[in-house]
N, C-alpha and C. Protein backbone atom coordinates (compact mmCIF):
# COMPACT_ATOMS: atom_id res chain seq x y z
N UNK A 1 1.14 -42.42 -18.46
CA UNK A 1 0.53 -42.44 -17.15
C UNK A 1 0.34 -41.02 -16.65
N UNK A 2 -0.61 -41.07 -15.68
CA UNK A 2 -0.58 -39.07 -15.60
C UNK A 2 -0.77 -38.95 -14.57
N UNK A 3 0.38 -38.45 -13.98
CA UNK A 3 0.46 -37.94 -12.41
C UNK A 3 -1.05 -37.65 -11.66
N UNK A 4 -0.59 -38.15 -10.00
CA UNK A 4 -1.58 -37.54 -9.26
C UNK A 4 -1.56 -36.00 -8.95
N UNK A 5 -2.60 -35.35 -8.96
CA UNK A 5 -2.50 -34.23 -8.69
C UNK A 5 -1.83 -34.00 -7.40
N UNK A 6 -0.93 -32.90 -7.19
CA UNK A 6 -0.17 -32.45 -5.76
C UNK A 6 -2.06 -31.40 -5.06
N UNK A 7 -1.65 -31.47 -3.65
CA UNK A 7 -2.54 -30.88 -3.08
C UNK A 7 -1.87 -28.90 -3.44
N UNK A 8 -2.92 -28.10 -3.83
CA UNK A 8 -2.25 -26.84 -3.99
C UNK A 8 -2.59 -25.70 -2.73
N UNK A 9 -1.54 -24.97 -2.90
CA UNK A 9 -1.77 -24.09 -1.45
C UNK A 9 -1.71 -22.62 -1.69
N UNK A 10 -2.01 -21.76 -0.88
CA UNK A 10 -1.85 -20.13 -1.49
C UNK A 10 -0.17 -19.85 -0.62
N UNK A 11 0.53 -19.11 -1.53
CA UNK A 11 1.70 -18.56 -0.86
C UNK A 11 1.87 -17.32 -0.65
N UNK A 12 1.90 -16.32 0.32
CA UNK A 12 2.32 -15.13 0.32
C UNK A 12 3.87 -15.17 -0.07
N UNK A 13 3.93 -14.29 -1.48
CA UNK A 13 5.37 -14.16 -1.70
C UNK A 13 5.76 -12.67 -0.66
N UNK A 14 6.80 -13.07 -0.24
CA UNK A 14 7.40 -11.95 1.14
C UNK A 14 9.07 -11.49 -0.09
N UNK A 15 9.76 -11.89 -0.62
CA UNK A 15 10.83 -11.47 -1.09
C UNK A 15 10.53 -12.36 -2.61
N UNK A 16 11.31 -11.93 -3.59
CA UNK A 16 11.35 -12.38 -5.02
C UNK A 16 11.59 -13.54 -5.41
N UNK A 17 10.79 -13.99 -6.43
CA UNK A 17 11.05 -15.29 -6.64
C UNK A 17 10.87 -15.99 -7.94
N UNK A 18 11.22 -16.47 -8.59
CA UNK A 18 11.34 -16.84 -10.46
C UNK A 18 11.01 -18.20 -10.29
N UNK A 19 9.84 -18.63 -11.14
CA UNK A 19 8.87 -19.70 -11.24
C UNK A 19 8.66 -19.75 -12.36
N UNK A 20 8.76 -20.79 -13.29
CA UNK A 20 8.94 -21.40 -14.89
C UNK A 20 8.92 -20.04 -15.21
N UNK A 21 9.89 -19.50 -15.38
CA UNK A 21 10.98 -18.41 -15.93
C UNK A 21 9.83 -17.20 -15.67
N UNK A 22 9.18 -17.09 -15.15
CA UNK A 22 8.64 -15.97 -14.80
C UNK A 22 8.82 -15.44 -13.21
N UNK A 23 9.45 -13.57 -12.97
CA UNK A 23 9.55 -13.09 -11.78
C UNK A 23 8.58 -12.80 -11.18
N UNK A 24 8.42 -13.03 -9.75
CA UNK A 24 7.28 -12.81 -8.87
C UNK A 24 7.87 -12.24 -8.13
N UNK A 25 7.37 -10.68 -7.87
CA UNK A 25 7.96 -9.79 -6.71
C UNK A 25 7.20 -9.43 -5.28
N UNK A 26 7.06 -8.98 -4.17
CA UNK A 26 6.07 -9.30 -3.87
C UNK A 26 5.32 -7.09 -3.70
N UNK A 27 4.26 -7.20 -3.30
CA UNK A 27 3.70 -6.04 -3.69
C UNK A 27 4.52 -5.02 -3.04
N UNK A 28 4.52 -3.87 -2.86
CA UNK A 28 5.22 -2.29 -2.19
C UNK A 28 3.74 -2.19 -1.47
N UNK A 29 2.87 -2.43 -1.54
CA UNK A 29 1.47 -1.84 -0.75
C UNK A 29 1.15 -2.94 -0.02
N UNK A 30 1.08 -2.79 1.48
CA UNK A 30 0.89 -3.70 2.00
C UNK A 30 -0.67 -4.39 2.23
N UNK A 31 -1.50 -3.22 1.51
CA UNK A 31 -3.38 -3.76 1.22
C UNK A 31 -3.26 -4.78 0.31
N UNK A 32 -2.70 -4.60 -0.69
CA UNK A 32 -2.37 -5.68 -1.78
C UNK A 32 -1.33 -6.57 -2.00
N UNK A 33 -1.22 -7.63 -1.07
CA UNK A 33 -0.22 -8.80 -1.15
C UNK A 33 -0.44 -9.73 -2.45
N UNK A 34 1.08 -10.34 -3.03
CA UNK A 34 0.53 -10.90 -3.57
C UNK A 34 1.02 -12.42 -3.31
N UNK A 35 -0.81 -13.17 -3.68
CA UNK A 35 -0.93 -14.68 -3.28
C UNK A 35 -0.67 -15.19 -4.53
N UNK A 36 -0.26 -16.34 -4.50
CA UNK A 36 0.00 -17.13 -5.50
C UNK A 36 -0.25 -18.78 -5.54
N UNK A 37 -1.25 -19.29 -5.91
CA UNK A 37 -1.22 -21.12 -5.77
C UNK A 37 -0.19 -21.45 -6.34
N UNK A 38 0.48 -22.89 -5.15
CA UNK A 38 1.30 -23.54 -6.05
C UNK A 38 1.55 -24.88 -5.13
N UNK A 39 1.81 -26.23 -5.40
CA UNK A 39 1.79 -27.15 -4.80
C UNK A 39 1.95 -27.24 -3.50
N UNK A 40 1.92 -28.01 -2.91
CA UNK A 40 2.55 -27.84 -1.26
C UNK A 40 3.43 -28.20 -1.12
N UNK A 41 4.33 -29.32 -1.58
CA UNK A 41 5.46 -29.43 -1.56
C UNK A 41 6.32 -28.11 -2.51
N UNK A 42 5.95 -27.39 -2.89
CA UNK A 42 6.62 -26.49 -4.08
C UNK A 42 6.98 -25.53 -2.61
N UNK A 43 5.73 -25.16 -2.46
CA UNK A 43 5.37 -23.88 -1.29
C UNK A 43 6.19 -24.20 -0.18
N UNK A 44 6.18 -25.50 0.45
CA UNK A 44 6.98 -25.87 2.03
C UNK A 44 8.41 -25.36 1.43
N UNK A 45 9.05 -25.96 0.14
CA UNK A 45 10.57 -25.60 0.34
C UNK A 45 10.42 -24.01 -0.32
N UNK A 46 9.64 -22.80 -0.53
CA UNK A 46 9.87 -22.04 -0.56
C UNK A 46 10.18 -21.03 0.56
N UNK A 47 9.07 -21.97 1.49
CA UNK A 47 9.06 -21.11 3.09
C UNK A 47 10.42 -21.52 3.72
N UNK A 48 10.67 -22.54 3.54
CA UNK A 48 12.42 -22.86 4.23
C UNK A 48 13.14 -21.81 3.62
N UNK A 49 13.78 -21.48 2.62
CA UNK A 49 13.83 -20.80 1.47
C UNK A 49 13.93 -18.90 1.89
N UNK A 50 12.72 -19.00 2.84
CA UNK A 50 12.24 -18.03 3.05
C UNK A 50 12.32 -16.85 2.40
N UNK A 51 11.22 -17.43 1.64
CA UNK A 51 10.86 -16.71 0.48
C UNK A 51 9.21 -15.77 0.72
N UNK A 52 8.56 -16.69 1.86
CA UNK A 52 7.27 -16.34 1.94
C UNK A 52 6.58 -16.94 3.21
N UNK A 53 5.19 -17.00 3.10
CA UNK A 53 4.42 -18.38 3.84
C UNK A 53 3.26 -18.56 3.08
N UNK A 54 2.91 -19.96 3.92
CA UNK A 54 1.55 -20.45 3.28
C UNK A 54 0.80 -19.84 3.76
N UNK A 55 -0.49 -19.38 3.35
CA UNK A 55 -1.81 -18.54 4.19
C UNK A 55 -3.32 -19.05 3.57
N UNK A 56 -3.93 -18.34 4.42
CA UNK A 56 -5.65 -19.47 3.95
C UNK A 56 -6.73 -18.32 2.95
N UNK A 57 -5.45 -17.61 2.10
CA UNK A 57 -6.29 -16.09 1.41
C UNK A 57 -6.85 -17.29 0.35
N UNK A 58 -7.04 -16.56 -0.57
CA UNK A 58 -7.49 -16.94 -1.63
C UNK A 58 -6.49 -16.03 -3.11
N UNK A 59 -5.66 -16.66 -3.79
CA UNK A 59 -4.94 -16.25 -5.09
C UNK A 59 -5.31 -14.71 -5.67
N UNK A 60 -4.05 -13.80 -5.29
CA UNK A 60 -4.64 -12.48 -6.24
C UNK A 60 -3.63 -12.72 -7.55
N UNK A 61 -2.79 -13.24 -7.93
CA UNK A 61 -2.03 -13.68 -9.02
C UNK A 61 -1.80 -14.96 -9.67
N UNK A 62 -1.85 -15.30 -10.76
CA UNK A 62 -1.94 -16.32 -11.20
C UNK A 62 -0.83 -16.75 -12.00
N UNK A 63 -0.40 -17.90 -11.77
CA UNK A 63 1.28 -18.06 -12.66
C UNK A 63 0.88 -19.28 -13.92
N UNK A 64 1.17 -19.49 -14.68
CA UNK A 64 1.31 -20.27 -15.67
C UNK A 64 1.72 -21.72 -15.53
N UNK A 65 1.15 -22.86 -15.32
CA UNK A 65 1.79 -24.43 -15.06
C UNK A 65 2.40 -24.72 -15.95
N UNK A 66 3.82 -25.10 -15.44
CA UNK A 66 4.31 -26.13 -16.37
C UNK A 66 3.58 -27.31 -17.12
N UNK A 67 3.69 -27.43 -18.06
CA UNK A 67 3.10 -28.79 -19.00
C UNK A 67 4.34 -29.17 -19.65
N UNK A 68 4.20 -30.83 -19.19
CA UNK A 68 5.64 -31.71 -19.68
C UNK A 68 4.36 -32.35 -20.94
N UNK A 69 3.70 -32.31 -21.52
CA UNK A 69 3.33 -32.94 -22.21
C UNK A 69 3.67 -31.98 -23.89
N UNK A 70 5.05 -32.88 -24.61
CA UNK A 70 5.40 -32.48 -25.26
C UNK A 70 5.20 -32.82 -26.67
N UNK A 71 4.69 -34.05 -26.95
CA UNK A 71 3.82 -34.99 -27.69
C UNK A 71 5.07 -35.80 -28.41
N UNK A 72 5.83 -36.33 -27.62
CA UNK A 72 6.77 -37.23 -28.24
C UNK A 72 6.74 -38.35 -27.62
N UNK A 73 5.82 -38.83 -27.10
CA UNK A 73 4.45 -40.22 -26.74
C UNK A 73 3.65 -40.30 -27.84
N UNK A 74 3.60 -39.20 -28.75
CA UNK A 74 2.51 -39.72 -29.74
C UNK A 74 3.85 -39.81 -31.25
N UNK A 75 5.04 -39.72 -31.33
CA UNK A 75 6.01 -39.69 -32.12
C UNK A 75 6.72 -40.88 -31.49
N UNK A 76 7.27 -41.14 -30.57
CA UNK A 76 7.84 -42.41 -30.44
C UNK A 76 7.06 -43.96 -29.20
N UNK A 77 5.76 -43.39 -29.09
CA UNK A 77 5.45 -44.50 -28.07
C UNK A 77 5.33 -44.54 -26.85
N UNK A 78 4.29 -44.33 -26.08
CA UNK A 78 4.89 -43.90 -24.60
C UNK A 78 5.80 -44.73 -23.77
N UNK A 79 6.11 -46.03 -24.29
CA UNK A 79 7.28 -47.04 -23.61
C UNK A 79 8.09 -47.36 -24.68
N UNK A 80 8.99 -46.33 -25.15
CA UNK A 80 9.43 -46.55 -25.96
C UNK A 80 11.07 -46.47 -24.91
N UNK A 81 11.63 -46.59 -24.03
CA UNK A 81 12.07 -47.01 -23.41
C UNK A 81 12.42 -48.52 -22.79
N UNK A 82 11.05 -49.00 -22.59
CA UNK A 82 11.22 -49.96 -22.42
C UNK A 82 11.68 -51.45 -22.86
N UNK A 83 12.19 -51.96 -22.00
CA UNK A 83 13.16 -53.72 -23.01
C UNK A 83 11.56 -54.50 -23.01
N UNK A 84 12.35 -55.21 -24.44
CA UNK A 84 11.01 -55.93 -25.03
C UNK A 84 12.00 -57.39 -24.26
């Protein structure tokens, strides 16, 4: 089955932050912030977090998505869980 897409949002990172094992710092120059897309639920608990905020820029950095698709649906079945 394949997830609904989450709605995605831009985040100003304001202090550091490690996202599928990669560090995001945020810039020393304040002309060049850096934005980052990432879900909205991802982004709301980062701003609690206070890590950053959401803003209406447009992405100057780009991070890498997780992919759970590991292909062991095509090795054991995708309900291979399930009672017969």
């Amino acid at each position: 089955m394949a997830k609904a897409a989450a709605k995605k949002v831009s985040f100003l990172v304001q202090r550091g932050v490690r996202i599928n094992g990669e560090s995001i710092h945020p810039s020393k120059d304040a002309k060049k912030p850096v934005i980052i897309t990432l879900p909205e639920g991802f982004a709301r608990e980062l701003v609690y977090a206070s890590k950053g905020k959401i803003v209406d820029q447009k992405a100057t950095k780009t991070i890498a998505e997780k992919n759970d698709d590991d292909d062991l649906d095509d090795a054991f079945g995708a309900n291979a869980d399930a009672k017969e």
